[in-house]
Protein backbone atom coordinates (compact mmCIF):
# COMPACT_ATOMS: atom_id res chain seq x y z
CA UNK A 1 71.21 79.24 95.76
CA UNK A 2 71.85 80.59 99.08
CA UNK A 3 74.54 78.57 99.96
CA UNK A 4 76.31 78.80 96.79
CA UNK A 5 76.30 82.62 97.27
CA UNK A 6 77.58 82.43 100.92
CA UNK A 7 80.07 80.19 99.95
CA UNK A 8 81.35 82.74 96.91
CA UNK A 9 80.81 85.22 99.87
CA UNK A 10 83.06 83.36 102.52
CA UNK A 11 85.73 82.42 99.86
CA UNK A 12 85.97 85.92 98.43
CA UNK A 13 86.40 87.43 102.40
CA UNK A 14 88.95 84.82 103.22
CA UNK A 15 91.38 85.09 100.18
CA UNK A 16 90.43 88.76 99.07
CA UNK A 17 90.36 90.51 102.54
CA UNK A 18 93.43 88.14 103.99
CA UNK A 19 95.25 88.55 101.45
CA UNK A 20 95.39 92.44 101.68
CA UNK A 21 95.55 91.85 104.87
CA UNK A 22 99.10 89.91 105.04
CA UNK A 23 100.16 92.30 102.04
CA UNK A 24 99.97 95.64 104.01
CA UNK A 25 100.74 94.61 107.15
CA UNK A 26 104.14 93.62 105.83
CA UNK A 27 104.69 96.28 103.44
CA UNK A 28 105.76 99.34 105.69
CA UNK A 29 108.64 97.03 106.83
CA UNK A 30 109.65 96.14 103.00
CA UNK A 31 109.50 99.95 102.27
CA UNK A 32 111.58 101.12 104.84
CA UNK A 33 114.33 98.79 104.27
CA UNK A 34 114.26 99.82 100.31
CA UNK A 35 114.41 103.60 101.28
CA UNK A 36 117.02 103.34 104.03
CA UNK A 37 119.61 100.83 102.37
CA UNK A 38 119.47 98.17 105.25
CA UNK A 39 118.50 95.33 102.57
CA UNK A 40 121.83 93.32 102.17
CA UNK A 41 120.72 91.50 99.11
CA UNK A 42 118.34 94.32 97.57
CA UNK A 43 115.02 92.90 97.17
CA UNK A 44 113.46 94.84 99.45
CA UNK A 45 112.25 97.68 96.59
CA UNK A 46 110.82 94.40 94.71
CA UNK A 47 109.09 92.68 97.74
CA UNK A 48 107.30 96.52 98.65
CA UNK A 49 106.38 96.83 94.78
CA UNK A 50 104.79 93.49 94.77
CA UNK A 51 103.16 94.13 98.42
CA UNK A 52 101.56 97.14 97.21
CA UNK A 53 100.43 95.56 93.80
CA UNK A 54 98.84 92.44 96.02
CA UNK A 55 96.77 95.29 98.04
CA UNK A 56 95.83 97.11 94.66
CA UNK A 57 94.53 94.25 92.97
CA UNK A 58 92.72 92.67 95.49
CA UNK A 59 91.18 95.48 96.44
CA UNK A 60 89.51 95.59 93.37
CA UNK A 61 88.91 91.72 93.28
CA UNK A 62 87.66 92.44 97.19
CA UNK A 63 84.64 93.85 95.29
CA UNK A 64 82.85 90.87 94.95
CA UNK A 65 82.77 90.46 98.75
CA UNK A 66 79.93 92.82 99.69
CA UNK A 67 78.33 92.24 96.29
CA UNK A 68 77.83 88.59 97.37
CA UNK A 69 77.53 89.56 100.80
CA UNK A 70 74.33 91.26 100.35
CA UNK A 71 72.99 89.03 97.50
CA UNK A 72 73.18 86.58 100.41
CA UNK A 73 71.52 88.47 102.83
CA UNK A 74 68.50 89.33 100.27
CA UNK A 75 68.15 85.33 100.24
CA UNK A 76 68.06 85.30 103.75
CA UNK A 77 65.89 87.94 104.12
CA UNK A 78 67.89 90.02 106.80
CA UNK A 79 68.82 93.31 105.10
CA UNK A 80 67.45 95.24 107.70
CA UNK A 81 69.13 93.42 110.65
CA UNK A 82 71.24 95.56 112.55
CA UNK A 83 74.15 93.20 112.61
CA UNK A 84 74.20 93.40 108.74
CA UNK A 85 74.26 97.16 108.83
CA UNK A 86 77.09 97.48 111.05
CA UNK A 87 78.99 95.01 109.01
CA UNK A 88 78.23 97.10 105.79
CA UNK A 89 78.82 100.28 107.45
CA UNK A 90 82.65 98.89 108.70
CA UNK A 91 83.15 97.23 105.90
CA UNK A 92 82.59 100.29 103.55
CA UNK A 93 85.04 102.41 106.60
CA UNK A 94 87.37 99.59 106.01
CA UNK A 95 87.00 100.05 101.67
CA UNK A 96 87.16 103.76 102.22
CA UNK A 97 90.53 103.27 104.94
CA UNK A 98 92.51 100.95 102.39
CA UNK A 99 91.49 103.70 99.03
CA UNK A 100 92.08 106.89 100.53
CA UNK A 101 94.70 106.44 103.01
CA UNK A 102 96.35 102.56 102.74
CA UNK A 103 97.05 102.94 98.84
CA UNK A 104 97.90 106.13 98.44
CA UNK A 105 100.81 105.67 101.49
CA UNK A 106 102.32 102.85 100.17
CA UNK A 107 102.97 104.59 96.69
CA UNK A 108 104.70 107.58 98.48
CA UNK A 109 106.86 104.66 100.23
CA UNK A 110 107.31 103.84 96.35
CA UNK A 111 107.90 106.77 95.16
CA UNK A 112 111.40 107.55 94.45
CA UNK A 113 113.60 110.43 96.34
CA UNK A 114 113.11 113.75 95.04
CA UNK A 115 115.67 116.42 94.99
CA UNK A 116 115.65 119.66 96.65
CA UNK A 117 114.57 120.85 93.48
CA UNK A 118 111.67 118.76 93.08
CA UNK A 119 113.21 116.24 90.68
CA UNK A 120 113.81 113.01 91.06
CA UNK A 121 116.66 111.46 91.89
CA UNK A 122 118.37 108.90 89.36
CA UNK A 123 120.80 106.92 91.88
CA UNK A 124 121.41 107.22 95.50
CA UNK A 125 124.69 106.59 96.38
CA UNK A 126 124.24 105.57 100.15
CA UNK A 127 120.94 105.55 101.39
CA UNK A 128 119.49 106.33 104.57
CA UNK A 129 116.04 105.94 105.97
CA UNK A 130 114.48 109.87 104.78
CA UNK A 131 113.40 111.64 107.98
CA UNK A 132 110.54 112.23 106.21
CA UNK A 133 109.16 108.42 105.35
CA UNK A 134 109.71 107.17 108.43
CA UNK A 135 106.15 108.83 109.79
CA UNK A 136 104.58 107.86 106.62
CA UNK A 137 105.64 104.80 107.24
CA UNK A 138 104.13 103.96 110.81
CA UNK A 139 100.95 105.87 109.82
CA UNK A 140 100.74 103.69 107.18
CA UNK A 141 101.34 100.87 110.10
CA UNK A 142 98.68 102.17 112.23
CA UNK A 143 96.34 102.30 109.87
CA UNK A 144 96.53 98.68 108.20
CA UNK A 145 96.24 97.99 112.09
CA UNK A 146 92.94 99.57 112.31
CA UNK A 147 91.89 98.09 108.57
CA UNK A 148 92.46 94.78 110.04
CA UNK A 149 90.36 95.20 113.16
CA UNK A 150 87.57 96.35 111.54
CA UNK A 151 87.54 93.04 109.42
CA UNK A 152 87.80 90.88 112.81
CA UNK A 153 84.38 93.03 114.23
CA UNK A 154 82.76 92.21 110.61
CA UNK A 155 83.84 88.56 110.84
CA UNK A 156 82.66 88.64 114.42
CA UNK A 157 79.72 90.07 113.58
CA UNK A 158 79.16 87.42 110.87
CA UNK A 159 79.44 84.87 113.40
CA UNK A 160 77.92 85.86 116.60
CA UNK A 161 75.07 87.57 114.21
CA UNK A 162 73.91 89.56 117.83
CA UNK A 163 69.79 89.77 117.59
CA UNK A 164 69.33 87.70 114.09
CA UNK A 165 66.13 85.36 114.13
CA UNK A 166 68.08 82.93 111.53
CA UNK A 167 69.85 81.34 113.98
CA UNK A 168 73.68 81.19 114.99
């Protein structure tokens, strides 16, 4: 049983977490060229919609990651180990990251140019990078940096297991 669930486990990380991975590390660039008007053949809008949809529905789908994560770990008797913990503790900064900050920037990147007045606009005429997404955007940068490193230390920690008694 245990290596059924650390296989479910493993495959869920890898094509869950990677996924998301790939997805908002290239959406900021997607985004940008939709908002500023430097995408020749006009897919860009599509490619940051789908991009953002990847990220929202494998987060969701990432779910079964920890729950088969720690199912795993009650097999192998180490919930207490402190290599676990740290892993749970990043991983539930790196859940908390991609929710509250990750999601929500990408649909501002989404969301379409308001007016002056507060409405939005129907059609731009020429469009040009707003002042104002730009910084969204390389927040939004810097933080699927920092969502991505703290996968590597769980992986990493997964590995090298530092102190375990199970072996390595």
């Amino acid at each position: 049983m245990t290596k059924l669930l650390l296989s479910v486990h493993v495959l869920a990380a890898i094509l869950t977490v990677g996924s998301i991975a790939v997805a908002a590390s290239l959406f900021p660039r997607y985004a940008l060229q939709a908002a500023g008007g430097t995408d020749p053949d006009g897919r860009a809008a599509g490619v940051a919609a789908l991009l953002h949809r990847i990220c929202r529905g494998y987060a969701v789908a990432g779910l079964a990651v920890p729950v088969f994560g720690i199912a795993t770990a009650a097999q192998l008797g180490v919930l207490t180990d402190a290599w676990l913990i740290a892993s749970l503790v990043l991983t539930t900064l790196a859940a908390g990251l991609l929710a509250l900050a990750i999601l929500p920037g990408q649909r501002r990147l989404l969301a379409p140019p308001r007016t002056p007045d507060g409405d939005a606009e129907v059609e731009v005429e020429e469009k040009a990078a707003p002042d104002e997404l730009r910084p969204v955007a390389t927040r939004l940068t810097m933080l699927t940096g920092v969502f991505n490193l703290l996968w590597a230390v769980v992986v990493i920690l997964m590995i090298i297991r530092p102190g375990s008694t199970t072996g390595a």
